[in-house]
N, C-alpha and C. Protein backbone atom coordinates (compact mmCIF):
# COMPACT_ATOMS: atom_id res chain seq x y z
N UNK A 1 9.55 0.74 -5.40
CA UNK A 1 9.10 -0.48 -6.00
C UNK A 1 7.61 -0.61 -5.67
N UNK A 2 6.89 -0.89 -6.82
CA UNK A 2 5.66 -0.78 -6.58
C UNK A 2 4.80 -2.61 -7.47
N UNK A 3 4.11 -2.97 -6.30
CA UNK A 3 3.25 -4.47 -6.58
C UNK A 3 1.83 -3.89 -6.98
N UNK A 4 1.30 -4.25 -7.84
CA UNK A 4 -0.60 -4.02 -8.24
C UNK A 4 -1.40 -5.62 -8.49
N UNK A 5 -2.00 -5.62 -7.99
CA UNK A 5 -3.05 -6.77 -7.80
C UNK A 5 -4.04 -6.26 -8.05
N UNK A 6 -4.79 -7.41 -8.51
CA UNK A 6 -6.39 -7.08 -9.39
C UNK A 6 -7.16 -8.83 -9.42
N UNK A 7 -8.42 -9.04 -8.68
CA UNK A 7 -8.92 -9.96 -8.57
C UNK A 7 -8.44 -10.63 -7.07
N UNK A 8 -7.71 -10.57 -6.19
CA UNK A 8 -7.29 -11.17 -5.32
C UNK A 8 -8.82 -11.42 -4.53
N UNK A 9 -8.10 -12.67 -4.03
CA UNK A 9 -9.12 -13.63 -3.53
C UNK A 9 -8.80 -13.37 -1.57
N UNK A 10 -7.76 -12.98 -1.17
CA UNK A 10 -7.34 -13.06 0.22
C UNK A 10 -8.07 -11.65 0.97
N UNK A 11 -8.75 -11.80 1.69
CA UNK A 11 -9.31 -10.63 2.48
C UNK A 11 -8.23 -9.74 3.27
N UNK A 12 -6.70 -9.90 3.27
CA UNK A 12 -5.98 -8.85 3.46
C UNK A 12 -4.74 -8.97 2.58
N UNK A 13 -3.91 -7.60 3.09
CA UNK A 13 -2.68 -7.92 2.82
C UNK A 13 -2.22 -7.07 3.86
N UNK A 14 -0.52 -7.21 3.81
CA UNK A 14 0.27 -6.69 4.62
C UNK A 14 1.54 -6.59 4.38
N UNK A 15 2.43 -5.46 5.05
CA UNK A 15 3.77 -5.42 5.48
C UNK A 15 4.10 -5.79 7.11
N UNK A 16 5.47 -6.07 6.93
CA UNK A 16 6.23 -6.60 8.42
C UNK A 16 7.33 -6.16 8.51
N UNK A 17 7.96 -5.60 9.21
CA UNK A 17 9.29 -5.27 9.86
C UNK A 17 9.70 -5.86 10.64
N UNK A 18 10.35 -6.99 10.37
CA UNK A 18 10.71 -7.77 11.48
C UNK A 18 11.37 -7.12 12.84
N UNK A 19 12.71 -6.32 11.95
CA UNK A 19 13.79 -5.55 13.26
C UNK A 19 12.45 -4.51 13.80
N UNK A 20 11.71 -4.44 13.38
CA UNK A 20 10.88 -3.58 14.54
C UNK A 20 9.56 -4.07 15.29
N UNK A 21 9.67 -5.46 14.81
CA UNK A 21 8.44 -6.26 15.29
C UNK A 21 7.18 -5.61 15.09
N UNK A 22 7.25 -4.47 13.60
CA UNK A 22 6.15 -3.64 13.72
C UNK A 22 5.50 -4.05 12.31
N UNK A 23 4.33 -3.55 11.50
CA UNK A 23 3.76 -3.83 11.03
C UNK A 23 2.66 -3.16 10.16
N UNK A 24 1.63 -3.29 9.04
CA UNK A 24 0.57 -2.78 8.53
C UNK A 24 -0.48 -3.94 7.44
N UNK A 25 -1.69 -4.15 8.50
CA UNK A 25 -2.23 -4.74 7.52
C UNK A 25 -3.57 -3.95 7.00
N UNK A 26 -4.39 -4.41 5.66
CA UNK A 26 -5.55 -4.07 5.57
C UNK A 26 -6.40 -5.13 5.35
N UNK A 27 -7.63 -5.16 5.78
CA UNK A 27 -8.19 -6.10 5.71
C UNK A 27 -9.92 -6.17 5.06
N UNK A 28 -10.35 -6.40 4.26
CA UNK A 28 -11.64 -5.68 3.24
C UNK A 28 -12.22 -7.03 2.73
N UNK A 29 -14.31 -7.00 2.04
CA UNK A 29 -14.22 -8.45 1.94
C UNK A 29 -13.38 -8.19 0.05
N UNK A 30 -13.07 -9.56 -0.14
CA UNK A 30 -12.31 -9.95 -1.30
C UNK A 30 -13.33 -9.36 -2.80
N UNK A 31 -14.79 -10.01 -2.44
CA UNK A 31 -15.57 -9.64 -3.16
C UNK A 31 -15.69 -7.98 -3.55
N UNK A 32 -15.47 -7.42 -2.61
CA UNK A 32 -16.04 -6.09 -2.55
C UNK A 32 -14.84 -5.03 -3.53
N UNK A 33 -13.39 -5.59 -2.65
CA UNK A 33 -12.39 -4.38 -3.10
C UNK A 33 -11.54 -5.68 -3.23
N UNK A 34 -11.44 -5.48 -4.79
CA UNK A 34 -10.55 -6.26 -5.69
C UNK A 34 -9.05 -5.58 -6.04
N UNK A 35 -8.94 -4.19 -5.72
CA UNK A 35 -7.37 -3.80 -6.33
C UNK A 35 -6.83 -4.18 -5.16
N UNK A 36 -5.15 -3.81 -5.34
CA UNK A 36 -4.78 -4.05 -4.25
C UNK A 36 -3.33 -3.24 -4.93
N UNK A 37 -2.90 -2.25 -3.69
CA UNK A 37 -1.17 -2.33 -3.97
C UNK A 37 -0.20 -1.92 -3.09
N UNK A 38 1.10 -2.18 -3.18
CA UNK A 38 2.16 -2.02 -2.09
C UNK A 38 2.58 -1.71 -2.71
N UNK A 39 3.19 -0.89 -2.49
CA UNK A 39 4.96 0.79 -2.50
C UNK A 39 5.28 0.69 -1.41
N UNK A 40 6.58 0.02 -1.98
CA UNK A 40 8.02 0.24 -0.79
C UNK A 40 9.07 1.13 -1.47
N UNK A 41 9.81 2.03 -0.39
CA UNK A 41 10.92 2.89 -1.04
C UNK A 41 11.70 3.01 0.41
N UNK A 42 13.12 2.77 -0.01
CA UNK A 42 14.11 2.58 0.93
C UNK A 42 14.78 3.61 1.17
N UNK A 43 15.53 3.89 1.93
CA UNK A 43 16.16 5.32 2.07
C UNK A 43 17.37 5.77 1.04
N UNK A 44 17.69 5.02 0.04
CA UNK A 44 18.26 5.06 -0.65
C UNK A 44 17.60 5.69 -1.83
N UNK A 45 16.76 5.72 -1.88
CA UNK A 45 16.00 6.68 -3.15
C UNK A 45 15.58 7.45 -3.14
N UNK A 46 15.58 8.98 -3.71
CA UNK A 46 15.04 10.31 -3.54
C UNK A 46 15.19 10.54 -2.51
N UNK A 47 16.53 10.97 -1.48
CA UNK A 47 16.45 11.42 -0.29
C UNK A 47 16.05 12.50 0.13
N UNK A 48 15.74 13.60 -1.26
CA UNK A 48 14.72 14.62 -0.43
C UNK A 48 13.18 14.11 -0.54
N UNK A 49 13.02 13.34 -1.30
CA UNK A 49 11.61 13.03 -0.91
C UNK A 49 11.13 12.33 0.29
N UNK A 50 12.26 11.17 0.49
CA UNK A 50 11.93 9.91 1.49
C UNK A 50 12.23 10.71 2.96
N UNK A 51 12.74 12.22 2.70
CA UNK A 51 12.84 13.09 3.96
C UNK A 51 11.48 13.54 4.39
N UNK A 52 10.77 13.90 3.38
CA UNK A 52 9.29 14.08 3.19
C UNK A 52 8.14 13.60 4.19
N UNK A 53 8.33 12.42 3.59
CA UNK A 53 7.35 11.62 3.72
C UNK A 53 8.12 10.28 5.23
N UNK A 54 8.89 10.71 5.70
CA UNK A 54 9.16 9.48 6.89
C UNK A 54 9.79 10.53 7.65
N UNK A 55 10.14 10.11 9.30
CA UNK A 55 10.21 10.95 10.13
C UNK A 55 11.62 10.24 10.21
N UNK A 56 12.62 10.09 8.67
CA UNK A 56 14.17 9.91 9.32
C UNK A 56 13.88 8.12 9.11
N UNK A 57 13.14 7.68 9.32
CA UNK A 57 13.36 6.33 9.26
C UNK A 57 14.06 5.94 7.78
N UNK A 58 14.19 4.39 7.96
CA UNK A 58 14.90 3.91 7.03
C UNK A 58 14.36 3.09 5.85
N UNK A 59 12.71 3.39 5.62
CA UNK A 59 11.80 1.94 5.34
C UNK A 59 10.36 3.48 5.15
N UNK A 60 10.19 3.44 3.86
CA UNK A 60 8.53 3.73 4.06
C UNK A 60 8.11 2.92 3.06
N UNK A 61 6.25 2.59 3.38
CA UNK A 61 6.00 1.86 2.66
C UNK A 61 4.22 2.02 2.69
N UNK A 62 3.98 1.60 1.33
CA UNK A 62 2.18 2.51 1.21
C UNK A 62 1.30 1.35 1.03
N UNK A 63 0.62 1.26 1.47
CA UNK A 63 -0.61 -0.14 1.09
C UNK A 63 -1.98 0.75 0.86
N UNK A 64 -2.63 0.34 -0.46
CA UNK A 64 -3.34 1.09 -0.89
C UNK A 64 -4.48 -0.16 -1.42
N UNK A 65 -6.06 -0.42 -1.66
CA UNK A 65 -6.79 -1.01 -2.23
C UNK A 65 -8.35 0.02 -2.07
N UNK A 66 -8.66 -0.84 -3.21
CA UNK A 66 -9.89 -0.63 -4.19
C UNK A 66 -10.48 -1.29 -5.24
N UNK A 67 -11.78 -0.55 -5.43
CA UNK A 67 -12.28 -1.22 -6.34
C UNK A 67 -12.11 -1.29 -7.70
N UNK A 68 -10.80 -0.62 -8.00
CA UNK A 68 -10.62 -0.48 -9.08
C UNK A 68 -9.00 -1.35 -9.96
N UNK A 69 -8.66 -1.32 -10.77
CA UNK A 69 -7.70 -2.33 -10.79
C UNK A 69 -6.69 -1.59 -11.49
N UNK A 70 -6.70 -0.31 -11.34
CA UNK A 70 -5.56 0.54 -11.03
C UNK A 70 -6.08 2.63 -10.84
N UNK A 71 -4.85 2.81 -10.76
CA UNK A 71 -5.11 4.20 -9.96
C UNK A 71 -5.20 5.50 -11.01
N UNK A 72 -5.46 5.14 -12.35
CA UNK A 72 -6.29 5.98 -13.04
C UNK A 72 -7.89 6.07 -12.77
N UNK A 73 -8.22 5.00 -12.45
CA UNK A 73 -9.47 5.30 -12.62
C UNK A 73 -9.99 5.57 -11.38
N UNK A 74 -11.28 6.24 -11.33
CA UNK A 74 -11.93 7.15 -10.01
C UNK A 74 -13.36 7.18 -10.15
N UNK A 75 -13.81 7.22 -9.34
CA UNK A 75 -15.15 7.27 -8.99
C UNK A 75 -15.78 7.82 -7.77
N UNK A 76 -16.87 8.90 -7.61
CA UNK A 76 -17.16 9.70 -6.28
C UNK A 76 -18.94 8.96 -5.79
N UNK A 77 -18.55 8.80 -4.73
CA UNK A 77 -20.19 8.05 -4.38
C UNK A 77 -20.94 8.83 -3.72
N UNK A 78 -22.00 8.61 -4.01
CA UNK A 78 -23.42 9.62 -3.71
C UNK A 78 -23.60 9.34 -2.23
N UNK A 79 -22.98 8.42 -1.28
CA UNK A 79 -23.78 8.40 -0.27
C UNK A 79 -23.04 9.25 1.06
């Protein structure tokens, strides 16, 4: 399951695991990096993939932002 945001005004976002009291935030100014997105995938989906990409757990989940307001588009900076 995947969320995309574009224009957000809040200087972060985040996930929470409660049963693990654990967590992931990012935090950027609002002005600057306007995309924003969360992918969650439960262990119930693609179990050879979610074998992949998690060490066995039961919960992965991707937080991704930019300046762009989705993930076709790209750009490489000179500095």
């Amino acid at each position: 399951m995947a969320w995309f945001a574009s224009g957000c005004r809040e200087p972060f976002f985040a996930v929470y695991k409660p049963q693990f009291r654990s967590g992931l935030a990012h935090f950027a100014d609002p002005g600057v990096v306007t995309g924003k997105k969360l992918w969650l995938w439960g262990s119930i989906q693609e179990k050879t993939v979610h074998q992949q990409v998690t060490d066995n757990f039961p919960f992965y989940g991707e937080i991704q932002a930019g300046l762009f307001q989705n993930q076709e588009t790209y750009a490489f900076s000179g500095a």
